[in-house]
Every structure is written in C-alpha cells, then in structure tokens.
N, C-alpha and C. Protein backbone atom coordinates (compact mmCIF):
# COMPACT_ATOMS: atom_id res chain seq x y z
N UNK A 1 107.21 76.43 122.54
CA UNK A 1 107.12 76.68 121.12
C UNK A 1 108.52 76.99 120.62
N UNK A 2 108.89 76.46 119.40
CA UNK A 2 110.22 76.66 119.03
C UNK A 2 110.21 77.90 118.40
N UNK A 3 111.65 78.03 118.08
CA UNK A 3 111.52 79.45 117.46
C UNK A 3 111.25 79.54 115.81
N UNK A 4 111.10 79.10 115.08
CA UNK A 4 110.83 78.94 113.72
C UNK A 4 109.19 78.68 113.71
N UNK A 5 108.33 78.23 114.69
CA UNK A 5 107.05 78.31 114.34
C UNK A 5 106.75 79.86 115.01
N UNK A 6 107.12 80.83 116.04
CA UNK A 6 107.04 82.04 116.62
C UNK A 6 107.48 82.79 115.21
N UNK A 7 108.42 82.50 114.88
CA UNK A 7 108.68 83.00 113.53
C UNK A 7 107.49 83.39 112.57
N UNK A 8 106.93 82.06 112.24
CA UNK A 8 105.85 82.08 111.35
C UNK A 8 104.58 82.74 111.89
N UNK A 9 104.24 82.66 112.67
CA UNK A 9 103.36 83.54 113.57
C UNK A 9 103.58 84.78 113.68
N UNK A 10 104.83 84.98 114.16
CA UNK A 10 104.68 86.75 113.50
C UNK A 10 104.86 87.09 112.72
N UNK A 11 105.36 86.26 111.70
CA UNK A 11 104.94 86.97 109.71
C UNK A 11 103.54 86.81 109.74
N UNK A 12 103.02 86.01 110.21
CA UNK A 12 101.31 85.86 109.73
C UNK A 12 100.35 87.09 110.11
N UNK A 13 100.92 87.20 111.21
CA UNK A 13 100.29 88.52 112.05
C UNK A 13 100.45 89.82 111.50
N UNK A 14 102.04 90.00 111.04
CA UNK A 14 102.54 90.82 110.31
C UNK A 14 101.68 91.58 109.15
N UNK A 15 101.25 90.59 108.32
CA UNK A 15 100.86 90.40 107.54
C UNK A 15 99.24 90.91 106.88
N UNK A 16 98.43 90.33 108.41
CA UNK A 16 97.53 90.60 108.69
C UNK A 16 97.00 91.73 109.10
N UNK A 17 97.95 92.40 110.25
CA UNK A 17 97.97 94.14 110.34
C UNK A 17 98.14 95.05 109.29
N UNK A 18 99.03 94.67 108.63
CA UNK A 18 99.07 95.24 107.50
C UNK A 18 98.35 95.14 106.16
N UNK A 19 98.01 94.15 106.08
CA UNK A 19 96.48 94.05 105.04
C UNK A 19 97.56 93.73 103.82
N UNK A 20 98.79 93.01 103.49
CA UNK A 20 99.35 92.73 102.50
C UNK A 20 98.50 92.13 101.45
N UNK A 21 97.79 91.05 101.58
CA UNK A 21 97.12 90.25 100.73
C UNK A 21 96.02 90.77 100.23
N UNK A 22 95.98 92.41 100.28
CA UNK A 22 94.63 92.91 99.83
C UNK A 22 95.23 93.86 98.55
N UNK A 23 96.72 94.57 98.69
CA UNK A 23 97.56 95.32 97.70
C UNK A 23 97.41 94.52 96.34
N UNK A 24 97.13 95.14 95.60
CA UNK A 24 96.49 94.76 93.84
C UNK A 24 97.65 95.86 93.07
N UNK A 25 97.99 95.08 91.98
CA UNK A 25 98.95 95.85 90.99
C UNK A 25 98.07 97.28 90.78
N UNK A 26 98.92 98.46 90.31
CA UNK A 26 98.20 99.88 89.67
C UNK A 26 99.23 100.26 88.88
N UNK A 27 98.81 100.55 87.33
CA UNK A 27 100.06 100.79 86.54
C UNK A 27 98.35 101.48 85.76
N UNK A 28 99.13 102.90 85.85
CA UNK A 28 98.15 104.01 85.38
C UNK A 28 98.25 105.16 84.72
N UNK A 29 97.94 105.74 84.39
CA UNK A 29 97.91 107.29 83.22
C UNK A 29 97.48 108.64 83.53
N UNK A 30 98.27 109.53 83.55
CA UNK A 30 97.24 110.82 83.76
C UNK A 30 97.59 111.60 82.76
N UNK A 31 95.92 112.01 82.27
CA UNK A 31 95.49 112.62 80.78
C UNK A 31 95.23 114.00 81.36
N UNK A 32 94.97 115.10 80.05
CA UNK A 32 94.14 116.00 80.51
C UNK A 32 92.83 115.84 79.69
N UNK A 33 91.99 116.96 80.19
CA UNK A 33 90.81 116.61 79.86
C UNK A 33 90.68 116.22 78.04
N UNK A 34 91.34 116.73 77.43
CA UNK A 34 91.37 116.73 76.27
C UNK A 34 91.68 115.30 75.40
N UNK A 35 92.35 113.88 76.48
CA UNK A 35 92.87 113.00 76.38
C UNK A 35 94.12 112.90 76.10
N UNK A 36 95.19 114.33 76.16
CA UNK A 36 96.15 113.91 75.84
C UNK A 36 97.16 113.90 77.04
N UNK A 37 98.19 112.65 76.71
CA UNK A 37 98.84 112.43 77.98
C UNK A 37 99.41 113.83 79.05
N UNK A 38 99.40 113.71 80.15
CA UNK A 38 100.09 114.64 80.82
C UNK A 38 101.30 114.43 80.81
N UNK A 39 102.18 114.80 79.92
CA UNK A 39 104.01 114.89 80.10
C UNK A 39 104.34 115.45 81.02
N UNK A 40 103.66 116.83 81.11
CA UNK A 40 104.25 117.88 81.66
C UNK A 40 104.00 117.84 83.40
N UNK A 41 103.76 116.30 83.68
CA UNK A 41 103.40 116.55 85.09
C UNK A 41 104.63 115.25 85.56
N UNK A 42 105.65 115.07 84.53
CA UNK A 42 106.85 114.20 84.70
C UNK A 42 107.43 114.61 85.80
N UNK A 43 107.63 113.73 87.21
CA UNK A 43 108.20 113.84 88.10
C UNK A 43 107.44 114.31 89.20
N UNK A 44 105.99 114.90 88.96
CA UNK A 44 104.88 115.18 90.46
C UNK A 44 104.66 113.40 90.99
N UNK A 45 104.47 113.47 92.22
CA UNK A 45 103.85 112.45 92.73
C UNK A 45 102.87 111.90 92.34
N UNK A 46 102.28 110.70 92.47
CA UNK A 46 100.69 110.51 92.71
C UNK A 46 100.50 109.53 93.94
N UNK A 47 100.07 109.73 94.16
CA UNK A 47 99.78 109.53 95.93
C UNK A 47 97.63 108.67 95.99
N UNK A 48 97.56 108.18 96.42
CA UNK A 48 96.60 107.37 96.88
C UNK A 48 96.27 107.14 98.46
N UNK A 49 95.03 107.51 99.16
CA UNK A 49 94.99 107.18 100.19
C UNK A 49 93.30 106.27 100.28
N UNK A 50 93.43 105.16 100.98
CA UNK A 50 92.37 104.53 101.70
C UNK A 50 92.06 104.68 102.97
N UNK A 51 90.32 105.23 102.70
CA UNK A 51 89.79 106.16 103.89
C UNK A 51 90.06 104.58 104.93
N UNK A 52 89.06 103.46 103.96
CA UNK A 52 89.01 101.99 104.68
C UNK A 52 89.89 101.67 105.81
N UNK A 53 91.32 101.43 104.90
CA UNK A 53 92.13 100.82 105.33
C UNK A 53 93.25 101.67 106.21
N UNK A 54 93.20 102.97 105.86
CA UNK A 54 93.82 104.07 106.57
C UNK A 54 95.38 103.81 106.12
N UNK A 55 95.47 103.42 104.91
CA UNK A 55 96.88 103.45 104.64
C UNK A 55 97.20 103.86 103.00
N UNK A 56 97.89 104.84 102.53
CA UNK A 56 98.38 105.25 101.23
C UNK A 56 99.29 104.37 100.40
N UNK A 57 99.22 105.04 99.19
CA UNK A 57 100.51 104.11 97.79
C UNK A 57 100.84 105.44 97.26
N UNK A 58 101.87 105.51 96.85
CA UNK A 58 102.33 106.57 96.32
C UNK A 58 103.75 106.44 94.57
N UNK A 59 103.66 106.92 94.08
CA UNK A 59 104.16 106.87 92.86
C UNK A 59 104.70 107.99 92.23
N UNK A 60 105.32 107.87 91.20
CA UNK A 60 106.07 109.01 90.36
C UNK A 60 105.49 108.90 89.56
N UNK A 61 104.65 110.36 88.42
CA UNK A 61 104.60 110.72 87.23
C UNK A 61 105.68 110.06 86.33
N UNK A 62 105.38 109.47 85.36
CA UNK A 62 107.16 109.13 84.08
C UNK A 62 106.75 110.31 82.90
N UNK A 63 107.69 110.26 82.30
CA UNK A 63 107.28 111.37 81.26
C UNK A 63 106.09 111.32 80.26
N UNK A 64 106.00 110.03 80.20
CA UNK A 64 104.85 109.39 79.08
C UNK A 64 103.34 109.38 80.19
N UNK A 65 103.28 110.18 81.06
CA UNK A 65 102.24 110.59 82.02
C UNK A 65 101.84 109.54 82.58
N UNK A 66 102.13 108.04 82.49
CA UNK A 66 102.67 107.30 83.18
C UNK A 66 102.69 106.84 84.66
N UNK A 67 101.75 105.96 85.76
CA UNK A 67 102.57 105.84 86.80
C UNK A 67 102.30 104.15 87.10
N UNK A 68 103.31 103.86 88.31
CA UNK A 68 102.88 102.76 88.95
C UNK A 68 102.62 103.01 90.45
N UNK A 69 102.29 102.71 91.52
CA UNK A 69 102.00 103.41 93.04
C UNK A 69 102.58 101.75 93.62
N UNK A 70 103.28 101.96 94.84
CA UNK A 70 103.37 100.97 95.41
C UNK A 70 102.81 101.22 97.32
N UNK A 71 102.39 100.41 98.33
CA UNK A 71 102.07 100.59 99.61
C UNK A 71 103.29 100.12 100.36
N UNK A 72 103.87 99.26 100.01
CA UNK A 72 104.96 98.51 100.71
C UNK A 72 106.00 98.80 100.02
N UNK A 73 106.27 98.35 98.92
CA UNK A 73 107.08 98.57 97.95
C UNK A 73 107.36 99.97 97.18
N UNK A 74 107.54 100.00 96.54
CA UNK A 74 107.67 100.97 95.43
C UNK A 74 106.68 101.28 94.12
N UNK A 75 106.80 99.42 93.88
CA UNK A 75 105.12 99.03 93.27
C UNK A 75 104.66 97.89 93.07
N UNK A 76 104.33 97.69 94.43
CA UNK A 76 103.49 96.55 94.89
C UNK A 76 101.62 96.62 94.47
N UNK A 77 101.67 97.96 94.83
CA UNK A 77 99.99 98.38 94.19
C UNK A 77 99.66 99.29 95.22
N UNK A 78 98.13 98.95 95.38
CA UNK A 78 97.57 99.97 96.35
C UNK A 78 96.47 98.70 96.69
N UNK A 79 96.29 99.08 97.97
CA UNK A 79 95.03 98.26 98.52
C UNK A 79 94.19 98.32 97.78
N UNK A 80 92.71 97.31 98.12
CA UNK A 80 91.73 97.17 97.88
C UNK A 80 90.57 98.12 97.64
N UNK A 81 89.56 98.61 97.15
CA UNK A 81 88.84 99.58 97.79
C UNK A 81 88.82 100.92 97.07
N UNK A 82 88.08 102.01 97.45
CA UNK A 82 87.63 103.10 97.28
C UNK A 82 89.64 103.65 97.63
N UNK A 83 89.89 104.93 96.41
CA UNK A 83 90.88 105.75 96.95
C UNK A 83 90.97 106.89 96.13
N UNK A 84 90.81 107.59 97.47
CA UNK A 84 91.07 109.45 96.91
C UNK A 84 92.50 109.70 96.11
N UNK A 85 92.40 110.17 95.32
CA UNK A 85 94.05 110.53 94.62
C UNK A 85 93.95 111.56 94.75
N UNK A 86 95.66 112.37 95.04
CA UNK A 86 96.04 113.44 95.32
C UNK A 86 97.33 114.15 94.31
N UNK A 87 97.35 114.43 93.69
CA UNK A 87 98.85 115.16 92.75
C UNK A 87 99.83 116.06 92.90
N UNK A 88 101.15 116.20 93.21
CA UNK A 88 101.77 117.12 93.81
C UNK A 88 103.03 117.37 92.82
N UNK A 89 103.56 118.49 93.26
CA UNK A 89 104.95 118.59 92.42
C UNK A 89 106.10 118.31 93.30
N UNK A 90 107.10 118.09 92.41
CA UNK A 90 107.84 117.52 93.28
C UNK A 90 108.66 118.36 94.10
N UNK A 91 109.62 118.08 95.20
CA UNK A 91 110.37 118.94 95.48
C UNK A 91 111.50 120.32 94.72
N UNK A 92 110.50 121.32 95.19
CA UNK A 92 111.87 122.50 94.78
C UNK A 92 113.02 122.50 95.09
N UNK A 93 114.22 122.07 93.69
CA UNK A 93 115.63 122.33 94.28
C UNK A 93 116.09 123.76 94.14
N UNK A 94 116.44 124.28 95.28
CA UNK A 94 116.84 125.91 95.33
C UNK A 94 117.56 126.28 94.95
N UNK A 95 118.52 125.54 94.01
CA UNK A 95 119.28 126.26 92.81
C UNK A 95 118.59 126.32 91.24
N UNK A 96 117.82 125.80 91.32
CA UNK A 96 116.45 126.05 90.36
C UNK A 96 115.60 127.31 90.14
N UNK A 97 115.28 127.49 89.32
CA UNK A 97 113.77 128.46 89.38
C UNK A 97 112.76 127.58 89.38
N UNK A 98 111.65 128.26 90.12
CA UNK A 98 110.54 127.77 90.50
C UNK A 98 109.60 127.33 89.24
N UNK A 99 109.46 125.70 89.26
CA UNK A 99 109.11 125.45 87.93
C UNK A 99 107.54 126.11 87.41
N UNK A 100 107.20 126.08 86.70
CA UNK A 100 105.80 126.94 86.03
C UNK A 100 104.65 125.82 86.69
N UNK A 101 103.72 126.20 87.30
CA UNK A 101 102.73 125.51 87.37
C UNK A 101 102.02 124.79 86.13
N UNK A 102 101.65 123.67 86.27
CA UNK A 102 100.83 122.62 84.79
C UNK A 102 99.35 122.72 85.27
N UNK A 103 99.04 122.29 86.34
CA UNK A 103 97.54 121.82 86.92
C UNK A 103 97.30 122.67 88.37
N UNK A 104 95.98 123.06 88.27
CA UNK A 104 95.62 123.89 89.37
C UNK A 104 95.94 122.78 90.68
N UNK A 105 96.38 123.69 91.46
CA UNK A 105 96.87 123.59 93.43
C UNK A 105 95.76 122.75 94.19
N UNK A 106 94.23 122.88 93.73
CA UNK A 106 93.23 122.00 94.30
C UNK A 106 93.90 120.35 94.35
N UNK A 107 94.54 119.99 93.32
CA UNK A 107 94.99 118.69 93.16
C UNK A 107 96.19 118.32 93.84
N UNK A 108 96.54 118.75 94.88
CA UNK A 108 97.69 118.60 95.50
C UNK A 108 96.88 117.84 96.94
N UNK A 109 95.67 117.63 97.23
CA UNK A 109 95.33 117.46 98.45
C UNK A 109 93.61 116.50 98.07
N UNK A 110 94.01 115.79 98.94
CA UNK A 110 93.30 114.77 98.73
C UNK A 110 91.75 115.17 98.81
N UNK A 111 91.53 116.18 100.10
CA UNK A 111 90.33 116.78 100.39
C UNK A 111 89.38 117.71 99.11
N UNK A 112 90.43 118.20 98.37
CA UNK A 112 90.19 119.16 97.14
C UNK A 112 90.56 118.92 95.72
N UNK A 113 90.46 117.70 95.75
CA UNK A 113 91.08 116.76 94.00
C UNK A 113 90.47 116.79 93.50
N UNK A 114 88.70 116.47 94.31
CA UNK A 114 88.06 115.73 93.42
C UNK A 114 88.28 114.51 92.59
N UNK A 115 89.23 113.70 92.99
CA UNK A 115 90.22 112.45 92.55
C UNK A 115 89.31 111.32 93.37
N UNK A 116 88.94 110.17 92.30
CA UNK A 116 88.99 108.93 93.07
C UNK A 116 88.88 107.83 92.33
N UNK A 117 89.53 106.80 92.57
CA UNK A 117 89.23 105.57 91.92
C UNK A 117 88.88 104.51 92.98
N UNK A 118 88.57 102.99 92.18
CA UNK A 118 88.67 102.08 92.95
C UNK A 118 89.47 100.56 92.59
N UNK A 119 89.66 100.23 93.62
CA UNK A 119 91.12 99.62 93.16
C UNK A 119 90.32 98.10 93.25
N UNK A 120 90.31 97.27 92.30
CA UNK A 120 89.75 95.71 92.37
C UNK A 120 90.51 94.50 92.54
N UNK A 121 89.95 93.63 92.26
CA UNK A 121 91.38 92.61 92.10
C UNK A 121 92.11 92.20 91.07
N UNK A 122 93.27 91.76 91.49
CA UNK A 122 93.82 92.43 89.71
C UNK A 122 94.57 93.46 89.18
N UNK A 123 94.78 93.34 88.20
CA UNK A 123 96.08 94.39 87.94
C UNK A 123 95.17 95.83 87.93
N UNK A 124 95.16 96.85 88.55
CA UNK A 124 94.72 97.92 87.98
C UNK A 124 95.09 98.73 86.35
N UNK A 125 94.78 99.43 85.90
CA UNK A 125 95.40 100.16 84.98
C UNK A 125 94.45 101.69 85.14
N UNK A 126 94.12 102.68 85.82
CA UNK A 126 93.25 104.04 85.66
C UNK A 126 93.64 104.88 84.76
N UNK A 127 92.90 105.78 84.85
CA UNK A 127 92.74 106.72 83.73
C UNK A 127 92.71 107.72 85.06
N UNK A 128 93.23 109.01 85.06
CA UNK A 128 92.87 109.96 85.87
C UNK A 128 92.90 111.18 85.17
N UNK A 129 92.56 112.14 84.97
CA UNK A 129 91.91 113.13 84.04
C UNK A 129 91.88 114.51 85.26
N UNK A 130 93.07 115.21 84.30
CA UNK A 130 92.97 116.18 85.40
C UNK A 130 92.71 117.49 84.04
N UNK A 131 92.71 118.84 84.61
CA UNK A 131 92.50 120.22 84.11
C UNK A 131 93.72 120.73 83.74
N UNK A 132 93.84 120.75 82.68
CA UNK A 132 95.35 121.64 82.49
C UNK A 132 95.36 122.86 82.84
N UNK A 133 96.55 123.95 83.13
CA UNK A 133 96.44 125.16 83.01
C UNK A 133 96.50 125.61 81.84
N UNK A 134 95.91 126.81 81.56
CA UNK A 134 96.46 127.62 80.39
C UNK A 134 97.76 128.54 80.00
C-alpha cells in the first residue's frame, strides 16, 4: 500500500473515532429568567458535555450574553444529541478582587445545572435561561 492511500485511511479513521461528521454549528444566548440578556456573565465559560458521545464543546460568554461552543475547534459546534450545560466564571486574576457573584454556584457543574439542550442537525441557536442573583 502506498503511502498517500495509508494516509487517507488514517484521516478516515481519524475521523471516525472522533465522531467529526456528527459536530453541528451552536451560536446561542444566555437570558435570565426574566428574558433579559445575561451581560453580566461576559467572559464565564459555557461548556457542554455528551453523556452519548463522551466528549464536550466549550465556549465564552460575549458581552451581549452571547456564545458560540466549539469540540474541535473553537467553533466548530457541539456534537449531536442530548447535552448537559454547565456555566463557570472565569479564571481569578490575583491582582484583582474577587469578582461579585451573578448566578448561583449550582451552575458551575454539570451534575447540578439543571442545564440541557439538544443539539440537531443544523445550525443550532439555544436559549439557556439561568437565575440571576439578587
């Protein structure tokens, strides 16, 4: 076998382990309950995991509450399927003060979000609706 068809064979395989052809666009929003955008969660993560497929997408809050999630990329999408969402803040820089909490700590973990969507084929766009603090 030459080397340019071994080639193609292990992109195919590649490919296949990794479930590329199943990643669907996600370009999404997080509101609070009230419908109005979450600004104030500019710069927390949003994170996605598939129980299915056993593999996550992860994304940045934008200020306009705003995200896109990518699996491979940055934002390629998120797989196919059922996925728990999780919300976090971002890293503390220690010449900072510790920024004020926006949304209760349950939402930092996938087990305790209460977060889920499902991802189809196709561009996603969600709505995720979290609890503000007071």
């Amino acid at each position: 076998m030459n080397k340019r068809v071994v080639f193609h064979l292990a992109m195919l395989a590649a490919f296949a382990i990794t479930g590329c052809g199943k990643v669907q666009p996600v370009k999404g929003r997080v509101v609070y309950t009230d419908g109005s955008p979450a600004t104030e969660l500019a710069g927390h993560y949003i994170m996605f995991q598939s129980g299915e497929h056993k593999v996550g997408a992860t994304g940045v809050i934008r200020a306009d509450g705003t995200f896109t999630v990518g699996t491979h990329t940055d934002t390629d999408g998120a797989m196919l399927g059922k996925q728990r969402v999780a919300i976090s803040p971002p890293a503390r820089e220690i010449t900072k003060p510790v920024p004020k909490k926006v949304i209760l700590d349950r939402y930092a973990s996938f087990e305790t979000s209460n977060l889920e969507i499902d991802i189809t084929s196709g561009t996603n766009t969600p709505t995720i609706t979290v609890e503000k603090l007071e």
